[in-house]
C-alpha atoms as a PDB file:
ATOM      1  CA  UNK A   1     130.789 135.259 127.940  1.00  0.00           C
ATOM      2  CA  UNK A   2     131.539 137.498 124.953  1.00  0.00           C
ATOM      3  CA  UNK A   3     130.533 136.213 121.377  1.00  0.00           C
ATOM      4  CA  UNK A   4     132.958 136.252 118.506  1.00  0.00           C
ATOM      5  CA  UNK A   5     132.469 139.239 115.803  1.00  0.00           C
ATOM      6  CA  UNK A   6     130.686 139.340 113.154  1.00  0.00           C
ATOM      7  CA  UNK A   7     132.805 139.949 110.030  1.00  0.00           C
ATOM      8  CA  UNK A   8     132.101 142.763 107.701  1.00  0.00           C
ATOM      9  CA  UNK A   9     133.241 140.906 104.800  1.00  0.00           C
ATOM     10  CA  UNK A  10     131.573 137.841 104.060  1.00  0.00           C
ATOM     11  CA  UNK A  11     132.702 136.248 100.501  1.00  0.00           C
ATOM     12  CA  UNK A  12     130.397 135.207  97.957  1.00  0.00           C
ATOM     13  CA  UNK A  13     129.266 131.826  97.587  1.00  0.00           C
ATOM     14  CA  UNK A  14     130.778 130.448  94.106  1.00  0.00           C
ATOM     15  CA  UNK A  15     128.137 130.383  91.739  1.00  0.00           C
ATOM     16  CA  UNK A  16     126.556 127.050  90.956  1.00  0.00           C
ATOM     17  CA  UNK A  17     126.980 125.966  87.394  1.00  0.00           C
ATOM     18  CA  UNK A  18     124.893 125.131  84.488  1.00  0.00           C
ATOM     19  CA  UNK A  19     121.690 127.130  84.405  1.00  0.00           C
ATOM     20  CA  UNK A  20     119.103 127.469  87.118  1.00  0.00           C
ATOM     21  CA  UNK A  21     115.778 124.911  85.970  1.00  0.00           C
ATOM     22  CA  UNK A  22     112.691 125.124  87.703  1.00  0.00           C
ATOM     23  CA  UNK A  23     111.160 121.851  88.393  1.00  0.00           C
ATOM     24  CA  UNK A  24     107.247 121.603  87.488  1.00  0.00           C
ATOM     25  CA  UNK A  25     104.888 120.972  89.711  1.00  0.00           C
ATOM     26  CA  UNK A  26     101.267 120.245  90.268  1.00  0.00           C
ATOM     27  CA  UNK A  27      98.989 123.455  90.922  1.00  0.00           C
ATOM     28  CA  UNK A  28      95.720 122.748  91.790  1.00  0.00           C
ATOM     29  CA  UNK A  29      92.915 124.194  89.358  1.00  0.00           C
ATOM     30  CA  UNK A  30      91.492 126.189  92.339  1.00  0.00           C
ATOM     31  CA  UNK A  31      94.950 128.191  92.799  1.00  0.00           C
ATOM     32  CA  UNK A  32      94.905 129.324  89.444  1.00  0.00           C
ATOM     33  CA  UNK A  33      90.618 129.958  89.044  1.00  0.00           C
ATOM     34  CA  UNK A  34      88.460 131.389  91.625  1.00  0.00           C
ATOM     35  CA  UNK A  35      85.670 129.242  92.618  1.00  0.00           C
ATOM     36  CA  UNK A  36      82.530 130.444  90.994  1.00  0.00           C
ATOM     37  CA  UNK A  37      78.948 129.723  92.091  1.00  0.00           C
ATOM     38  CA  UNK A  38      76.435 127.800  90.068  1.00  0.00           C
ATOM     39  CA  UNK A  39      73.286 128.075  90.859  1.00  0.00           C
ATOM     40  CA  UNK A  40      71.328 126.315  87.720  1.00  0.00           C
ATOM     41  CA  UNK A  41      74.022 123.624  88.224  1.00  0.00           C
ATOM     42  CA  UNK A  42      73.131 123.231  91.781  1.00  0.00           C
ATOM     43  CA  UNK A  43      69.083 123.368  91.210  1.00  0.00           C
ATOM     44  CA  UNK A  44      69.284 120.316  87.730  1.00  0.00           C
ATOM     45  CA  UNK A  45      71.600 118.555  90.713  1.00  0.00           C
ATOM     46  CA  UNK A  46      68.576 118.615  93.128  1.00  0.00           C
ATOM     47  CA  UNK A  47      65.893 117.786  90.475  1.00  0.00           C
ATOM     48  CA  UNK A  48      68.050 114.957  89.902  1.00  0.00           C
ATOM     49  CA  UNK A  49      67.947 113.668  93.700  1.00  0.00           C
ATOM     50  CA  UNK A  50      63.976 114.452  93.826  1.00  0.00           C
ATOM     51  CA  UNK A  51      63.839 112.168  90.874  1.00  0.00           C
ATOM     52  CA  UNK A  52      65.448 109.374  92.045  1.00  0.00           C
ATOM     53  CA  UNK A  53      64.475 109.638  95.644  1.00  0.00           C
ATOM     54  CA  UNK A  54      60.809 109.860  94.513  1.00  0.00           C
ATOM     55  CA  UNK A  55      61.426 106.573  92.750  1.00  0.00           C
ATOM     56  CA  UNK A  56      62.876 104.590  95.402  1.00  0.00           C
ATOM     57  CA  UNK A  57      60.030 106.252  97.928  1.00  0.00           C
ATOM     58  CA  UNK A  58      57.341 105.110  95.759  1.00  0.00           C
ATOM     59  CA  UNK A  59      58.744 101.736  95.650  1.00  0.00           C
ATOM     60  CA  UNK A  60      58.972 101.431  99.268  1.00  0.00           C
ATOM     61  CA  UNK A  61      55.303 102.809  99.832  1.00  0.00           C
ATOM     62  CA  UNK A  62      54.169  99.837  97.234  1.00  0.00           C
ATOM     63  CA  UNK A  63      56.457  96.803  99.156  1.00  0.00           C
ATOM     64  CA  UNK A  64      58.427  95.288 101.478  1.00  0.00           C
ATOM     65  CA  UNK A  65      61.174  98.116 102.407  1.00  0.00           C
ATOM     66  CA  UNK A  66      63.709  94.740 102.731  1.00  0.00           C
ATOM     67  CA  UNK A  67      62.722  93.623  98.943  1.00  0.00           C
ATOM     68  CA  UNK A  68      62.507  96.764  97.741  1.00  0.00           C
ATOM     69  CA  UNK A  69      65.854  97.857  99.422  1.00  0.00           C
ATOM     70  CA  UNK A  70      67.847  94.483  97.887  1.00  0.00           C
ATOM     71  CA  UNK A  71      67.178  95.729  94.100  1.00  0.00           C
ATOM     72  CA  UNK A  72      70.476  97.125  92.557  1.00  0.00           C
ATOM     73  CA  UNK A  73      68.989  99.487  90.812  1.00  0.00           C
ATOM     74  CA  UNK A  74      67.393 100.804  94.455  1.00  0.00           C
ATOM     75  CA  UNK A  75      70.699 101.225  95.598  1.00  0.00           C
ATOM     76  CA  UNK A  76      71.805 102.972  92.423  1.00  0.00           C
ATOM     77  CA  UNK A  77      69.343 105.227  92.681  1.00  0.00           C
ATOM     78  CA  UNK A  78      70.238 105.883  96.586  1.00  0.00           C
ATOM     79  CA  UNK A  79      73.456 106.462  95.979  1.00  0.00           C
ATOM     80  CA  UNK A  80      72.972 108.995  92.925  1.00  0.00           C
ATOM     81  CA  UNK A  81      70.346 110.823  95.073  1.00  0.00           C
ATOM     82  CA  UNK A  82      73.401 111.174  98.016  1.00  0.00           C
ATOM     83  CA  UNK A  83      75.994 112.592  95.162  1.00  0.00           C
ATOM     84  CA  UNK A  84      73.498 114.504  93.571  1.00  0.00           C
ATOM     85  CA  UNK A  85      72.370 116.587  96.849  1.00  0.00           C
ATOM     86  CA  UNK A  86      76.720 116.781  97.751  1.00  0.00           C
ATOM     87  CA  UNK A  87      77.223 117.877  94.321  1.00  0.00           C
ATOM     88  CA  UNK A  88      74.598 120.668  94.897  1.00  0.00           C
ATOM     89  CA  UNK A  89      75.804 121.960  97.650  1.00  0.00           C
ATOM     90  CA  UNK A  90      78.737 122.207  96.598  1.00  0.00           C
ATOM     91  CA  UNK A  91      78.047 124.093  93.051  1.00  0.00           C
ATOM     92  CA  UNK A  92      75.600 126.166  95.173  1.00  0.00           C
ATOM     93  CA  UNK A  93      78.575 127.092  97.644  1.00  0.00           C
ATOM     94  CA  UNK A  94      81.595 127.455  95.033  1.00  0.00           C
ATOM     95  CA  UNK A  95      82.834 124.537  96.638  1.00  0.00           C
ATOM     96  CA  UNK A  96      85.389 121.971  95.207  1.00  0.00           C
ATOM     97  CA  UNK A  97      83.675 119.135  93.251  1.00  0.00           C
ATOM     98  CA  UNK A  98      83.148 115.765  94.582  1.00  0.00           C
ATOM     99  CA  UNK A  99      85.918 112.969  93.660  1.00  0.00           C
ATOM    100  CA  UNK A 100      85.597 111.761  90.376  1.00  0.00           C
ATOM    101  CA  UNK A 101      85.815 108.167  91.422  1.00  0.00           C
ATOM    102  CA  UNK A 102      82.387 108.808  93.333  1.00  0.00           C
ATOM    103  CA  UNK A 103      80.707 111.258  90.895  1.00  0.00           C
ATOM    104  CA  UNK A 104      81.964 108.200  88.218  1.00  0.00           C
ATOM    105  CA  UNK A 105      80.438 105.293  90.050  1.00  0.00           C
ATOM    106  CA  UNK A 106      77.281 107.143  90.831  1.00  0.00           C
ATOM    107  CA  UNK A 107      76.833 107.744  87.001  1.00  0.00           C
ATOM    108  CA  UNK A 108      77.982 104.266  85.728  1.00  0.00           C
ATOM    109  CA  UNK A 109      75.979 102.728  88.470  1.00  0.00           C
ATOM    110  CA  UNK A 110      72.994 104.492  87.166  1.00  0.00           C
ATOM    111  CA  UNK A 111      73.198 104.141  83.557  1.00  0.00           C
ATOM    112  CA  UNK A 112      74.105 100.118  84.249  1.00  0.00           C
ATOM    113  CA  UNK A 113      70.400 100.194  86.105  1.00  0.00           C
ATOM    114  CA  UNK A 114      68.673 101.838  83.560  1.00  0.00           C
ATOM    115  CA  UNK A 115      70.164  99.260  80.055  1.00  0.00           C
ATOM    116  CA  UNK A 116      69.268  96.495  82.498  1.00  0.00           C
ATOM    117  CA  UNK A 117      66.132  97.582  82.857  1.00  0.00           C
ATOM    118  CA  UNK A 118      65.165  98.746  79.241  1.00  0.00           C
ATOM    119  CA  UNK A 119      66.803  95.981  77.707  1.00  0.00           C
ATOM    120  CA  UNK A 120      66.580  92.875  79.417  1.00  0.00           C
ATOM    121  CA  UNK A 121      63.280  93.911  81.865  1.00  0.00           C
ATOM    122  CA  UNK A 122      60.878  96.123  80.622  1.00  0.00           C
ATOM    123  CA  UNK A 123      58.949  93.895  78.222  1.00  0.00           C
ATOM    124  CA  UNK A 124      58.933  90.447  80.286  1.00  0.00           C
ATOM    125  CA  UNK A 125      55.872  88.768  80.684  1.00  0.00           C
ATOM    126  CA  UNK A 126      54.158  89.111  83.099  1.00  0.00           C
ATOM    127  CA  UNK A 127      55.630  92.601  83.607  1.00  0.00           C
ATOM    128  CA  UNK A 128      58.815  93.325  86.246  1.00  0.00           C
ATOM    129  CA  UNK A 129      58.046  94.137  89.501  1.00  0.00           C
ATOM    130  CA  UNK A 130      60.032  94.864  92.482  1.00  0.00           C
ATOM    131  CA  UNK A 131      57.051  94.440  94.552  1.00  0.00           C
ATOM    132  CA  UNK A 132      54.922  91.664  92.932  1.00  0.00           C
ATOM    133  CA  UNK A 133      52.173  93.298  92.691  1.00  0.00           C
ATOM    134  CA  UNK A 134      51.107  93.414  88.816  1.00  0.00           C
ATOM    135  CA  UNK A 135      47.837  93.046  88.729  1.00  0.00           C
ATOM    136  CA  UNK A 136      45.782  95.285  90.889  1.00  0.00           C
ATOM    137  CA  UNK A 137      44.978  98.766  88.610  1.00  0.00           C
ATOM    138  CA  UNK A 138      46.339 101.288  91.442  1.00  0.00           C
ATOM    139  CA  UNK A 139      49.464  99.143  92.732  1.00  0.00           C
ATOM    140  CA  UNK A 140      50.382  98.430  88.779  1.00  0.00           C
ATOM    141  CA  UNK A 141      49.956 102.320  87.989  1.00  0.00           C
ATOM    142  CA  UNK A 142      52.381 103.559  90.866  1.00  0.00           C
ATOM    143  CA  UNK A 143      54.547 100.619  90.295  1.00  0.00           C
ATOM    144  CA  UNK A 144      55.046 102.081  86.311  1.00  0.00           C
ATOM    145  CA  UNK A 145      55.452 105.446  87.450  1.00  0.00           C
ATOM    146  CA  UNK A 146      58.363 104.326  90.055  1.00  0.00           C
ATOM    147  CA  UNK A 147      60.000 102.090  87.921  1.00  0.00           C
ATOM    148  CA  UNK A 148      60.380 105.253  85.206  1.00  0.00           C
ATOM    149  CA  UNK A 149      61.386 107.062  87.681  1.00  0.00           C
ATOM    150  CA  UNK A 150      64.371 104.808  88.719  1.00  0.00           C
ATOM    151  CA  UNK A 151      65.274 103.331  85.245  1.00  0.00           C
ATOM    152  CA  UNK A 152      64.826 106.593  82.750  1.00  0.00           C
ATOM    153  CA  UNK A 153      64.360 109.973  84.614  1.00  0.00           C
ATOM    154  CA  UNK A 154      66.414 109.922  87.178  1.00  0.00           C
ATOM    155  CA  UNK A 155      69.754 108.012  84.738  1.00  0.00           C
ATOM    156  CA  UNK A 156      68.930 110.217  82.171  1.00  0.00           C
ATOM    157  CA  UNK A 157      69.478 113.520  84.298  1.00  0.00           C
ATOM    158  CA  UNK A 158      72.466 111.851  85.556  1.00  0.00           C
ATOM    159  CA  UNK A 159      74.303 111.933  82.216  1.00  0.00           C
ATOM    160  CA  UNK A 160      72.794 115.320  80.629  1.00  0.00           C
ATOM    161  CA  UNK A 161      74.376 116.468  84.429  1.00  0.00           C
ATOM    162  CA  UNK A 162      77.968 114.518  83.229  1.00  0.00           C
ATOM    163  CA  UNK A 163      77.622 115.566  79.827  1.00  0.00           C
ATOM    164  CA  UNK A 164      76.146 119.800  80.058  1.00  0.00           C
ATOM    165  CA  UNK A 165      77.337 120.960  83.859  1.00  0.00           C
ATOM    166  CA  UNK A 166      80.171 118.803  84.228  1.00  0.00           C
ATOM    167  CA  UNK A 167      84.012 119.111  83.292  1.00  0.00           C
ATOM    168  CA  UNK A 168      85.576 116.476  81.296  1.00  0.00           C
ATOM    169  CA  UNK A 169      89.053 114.408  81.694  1.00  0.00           C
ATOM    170  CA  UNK A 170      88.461 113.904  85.113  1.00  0.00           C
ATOM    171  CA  UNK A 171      86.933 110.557  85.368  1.00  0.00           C
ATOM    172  CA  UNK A 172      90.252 107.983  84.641  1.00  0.00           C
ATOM    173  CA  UNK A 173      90.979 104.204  83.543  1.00  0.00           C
ATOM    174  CA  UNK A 174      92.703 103.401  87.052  1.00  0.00           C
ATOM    175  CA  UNK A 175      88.862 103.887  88.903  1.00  0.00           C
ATOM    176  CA  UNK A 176      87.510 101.187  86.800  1.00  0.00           C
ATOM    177  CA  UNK A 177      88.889  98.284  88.306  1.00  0.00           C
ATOM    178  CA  UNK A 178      87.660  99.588  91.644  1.00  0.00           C
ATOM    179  CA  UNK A 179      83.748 100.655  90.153  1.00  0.00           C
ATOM    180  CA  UNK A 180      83.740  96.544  89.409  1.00  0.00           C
ATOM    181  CA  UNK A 181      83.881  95.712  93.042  1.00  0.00           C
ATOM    182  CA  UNK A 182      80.104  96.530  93.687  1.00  0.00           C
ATOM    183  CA  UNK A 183      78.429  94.913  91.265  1.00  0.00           C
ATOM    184  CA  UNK A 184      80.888  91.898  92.365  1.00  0.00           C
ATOM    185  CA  UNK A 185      79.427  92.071  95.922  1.00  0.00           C
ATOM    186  CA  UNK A 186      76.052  92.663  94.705  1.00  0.00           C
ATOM    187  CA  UNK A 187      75.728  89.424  92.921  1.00  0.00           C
ATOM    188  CA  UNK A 188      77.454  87.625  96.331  1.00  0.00           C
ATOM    189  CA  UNK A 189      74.823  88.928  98.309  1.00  0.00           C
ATOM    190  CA  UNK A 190      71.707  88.320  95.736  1.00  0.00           C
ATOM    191  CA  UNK A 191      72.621  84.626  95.983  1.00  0.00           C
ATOM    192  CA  UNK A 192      73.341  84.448  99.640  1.00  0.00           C
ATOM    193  CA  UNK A 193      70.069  86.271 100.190  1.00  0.00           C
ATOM    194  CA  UNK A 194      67.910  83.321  97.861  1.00  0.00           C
ATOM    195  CA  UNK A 195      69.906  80.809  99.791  1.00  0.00           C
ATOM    196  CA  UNK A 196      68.043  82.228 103.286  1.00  0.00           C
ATOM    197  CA  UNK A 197      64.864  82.643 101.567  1.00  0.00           C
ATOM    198  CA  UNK A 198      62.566  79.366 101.165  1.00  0.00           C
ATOM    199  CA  UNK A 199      62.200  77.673  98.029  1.00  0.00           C
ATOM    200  CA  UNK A 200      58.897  78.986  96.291  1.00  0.00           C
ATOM    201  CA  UNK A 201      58.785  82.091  98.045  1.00  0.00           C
ATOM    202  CA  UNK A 202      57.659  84.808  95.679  1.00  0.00           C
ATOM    203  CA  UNK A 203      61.061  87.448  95.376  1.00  0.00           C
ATOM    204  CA  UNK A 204      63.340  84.884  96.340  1.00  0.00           C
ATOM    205  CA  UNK A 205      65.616  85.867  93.060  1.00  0.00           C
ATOM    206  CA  UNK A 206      65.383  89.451  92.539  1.00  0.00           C
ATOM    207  CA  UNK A 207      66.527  89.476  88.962  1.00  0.00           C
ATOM    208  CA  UNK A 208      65.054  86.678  86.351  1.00  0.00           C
ATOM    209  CA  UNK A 209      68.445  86.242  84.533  1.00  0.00           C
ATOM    210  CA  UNK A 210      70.548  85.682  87.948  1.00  0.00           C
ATOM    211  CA  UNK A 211      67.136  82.513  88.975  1.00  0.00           C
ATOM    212  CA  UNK A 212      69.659  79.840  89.624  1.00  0.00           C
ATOM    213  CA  UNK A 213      66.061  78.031  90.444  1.00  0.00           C
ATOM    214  CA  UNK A 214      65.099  78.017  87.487  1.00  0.00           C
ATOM    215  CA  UNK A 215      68.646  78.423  85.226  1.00  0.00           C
ATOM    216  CA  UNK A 216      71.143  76.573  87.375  1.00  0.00           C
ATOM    217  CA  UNK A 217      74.068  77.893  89.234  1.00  0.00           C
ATOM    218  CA  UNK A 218      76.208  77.492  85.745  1.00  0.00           C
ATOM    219  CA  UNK A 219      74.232  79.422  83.413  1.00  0.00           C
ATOM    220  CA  UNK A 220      73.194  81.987  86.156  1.00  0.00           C
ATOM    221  CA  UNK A 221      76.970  82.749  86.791  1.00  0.00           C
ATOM    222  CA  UNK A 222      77.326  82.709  82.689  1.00  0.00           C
ATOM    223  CA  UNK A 223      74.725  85.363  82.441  1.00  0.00           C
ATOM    224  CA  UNK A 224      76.736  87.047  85.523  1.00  0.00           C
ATOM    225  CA  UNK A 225      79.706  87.258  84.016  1.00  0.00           C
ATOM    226  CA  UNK A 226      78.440  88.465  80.649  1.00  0.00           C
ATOM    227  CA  UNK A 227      76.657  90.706  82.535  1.00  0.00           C
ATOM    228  CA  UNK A 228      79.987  92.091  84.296  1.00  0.00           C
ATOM    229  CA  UNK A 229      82.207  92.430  81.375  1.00  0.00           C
ATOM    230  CA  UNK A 230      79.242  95.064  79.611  1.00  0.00           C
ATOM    231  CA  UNK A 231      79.424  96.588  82.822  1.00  0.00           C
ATOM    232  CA  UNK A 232      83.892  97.213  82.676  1.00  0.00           C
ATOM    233  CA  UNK A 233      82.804  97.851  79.071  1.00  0.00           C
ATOM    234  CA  UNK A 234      80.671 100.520  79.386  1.00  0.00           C
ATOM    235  CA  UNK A 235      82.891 102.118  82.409  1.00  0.00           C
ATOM    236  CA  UNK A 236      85.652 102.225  79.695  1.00  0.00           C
ATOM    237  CA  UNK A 237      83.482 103.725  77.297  1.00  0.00           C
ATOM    238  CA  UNK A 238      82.933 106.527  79.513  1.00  0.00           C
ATOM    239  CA  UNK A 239      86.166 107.479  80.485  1.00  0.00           C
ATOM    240  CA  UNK A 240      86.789 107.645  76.973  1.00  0.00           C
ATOM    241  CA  UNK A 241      84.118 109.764  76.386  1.00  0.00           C
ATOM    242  CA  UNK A 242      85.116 111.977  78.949  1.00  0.00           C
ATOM    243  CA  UNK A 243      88.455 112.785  77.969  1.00  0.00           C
ATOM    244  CA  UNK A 244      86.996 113.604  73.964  1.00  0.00           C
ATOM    245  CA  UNK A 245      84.092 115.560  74.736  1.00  0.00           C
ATOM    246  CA  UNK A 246      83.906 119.404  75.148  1.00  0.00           C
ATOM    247  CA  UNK A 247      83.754 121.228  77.996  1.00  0.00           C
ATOM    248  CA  UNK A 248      80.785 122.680  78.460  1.00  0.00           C
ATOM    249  CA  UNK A 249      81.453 124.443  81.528  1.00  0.00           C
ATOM    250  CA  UNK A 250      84.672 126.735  80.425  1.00  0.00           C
ATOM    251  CA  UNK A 251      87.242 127.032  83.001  1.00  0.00           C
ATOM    252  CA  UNK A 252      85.290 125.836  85.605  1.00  0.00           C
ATOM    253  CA  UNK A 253      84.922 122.818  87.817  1.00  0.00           C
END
């Protein structure tokens, strides 16, 4: 079987008309810069996980790890300690950032913890507790230490990290609805949770303002809801904030 010759002279393809337009495309940040390590980045990132880590040990060393675990801003505080130790590693490695959508939450999360606390908890009386325990000298001392741990240090390195060490424009309005969805199943559970508790029992509604005890299911939803629409608010806010502030990190992620 013999195959068929190849012809010398192959015509030229007619040319196609109009002129030739490149169509744009995304290129990825990391194509164009090199990945650069940060170490100072990387070392505030794990002060900020000691911080709130330290605050949500403390707590459990004073109470009941299943109280003390139900708090929302305990879980904040968890979660920003788990982001803060990723984002380390990363800035200590050159790696890629974290998602914005979990770098966002962990900061809104944070800050949400720390008004709550400041505005509506910190000068109750008799003084908030997670654990109960505000009378006893030594128990009330650690208690104050681990609740400014939680509610100022540990929010307040969070957003000199998102304002100082982190790029802007990268936190977005379409992550917002999604941020919501905690704080949404948070309350669910809160009120489940006093529903299998006993009436009386000390702790049985973690947050005064959410004591349907002692406020009725109506106005504790009311405060909920009031409660929830600060919360969108402020997760606006700071996607608008992020896409008009400077970059204080250059080029760099």
């Amino acid at each position: 079987m013999t195959t068929p010759p190849i012809p010398r002279d192959i015509p030229d393809l007619p040319a196609v008309p109009g002129t030739p337009v490149l169509m744009p495309g995304y290129v990825p940040a990391t194509a164009v810069v090199a990945p650069v390590r940060r170490p100072a980045t990387a070392v505030f990132r794990l002060l900020t996980a000691v911080l709130a880590s330290a605050g949500v040990a403390l707590e459990l060393l004073l109470g009941s790890p299943d109280r003390i675990l139900s708090y929302f801003g305990v879980q904040a505080a968890v979660l920003l300690t788990l982001v803060s130790l990723a984002s380390a590693r990363r800035a200590w490695q050159a790696g890629r950032p974290l998602p914005s959508f979990l770098t966002g939450a962990a900061l809104l999360y944070a800050v949400v913890s720390s008004l709550v606390y400041h505005l509506l908890l910190g000068h109750t009386t008799p003084p908030f507790s997670m654990t109960g325990s505000t009378h006893l000298p030594v128990a009330w001392h650690g208690q104050w230490l681990a609740l400014q741990l939680l509610y100022t240090a540990a929010p307040a390195a969070a957003l000199v990290d998102w304002l100082l060490l982190t790029a802007p424009g990268r936190l977005h309005l379409r992550q917002t609805p999604a941020w919501m969805l905690y704080p949404l199943a948070y309350l669910t559970f809160t009120l489940v949770r006093a529903e299998l508790v006993l009436p009386g029992t000390p702790g049985r509604y973690l947050y005064p303002f959410l004591d349907a005890e002692q406020h009725s299911y109506r106005a504790t939803l009311a405060n909920a809801l009031l409660l929830g629409l600060a919360c969108y608010a402020l997760a606006v806010l700071l996607v608008a904030l992020d896409h008009t502030r400077p970059n204080p990190v250059g080029r760099r992620p």
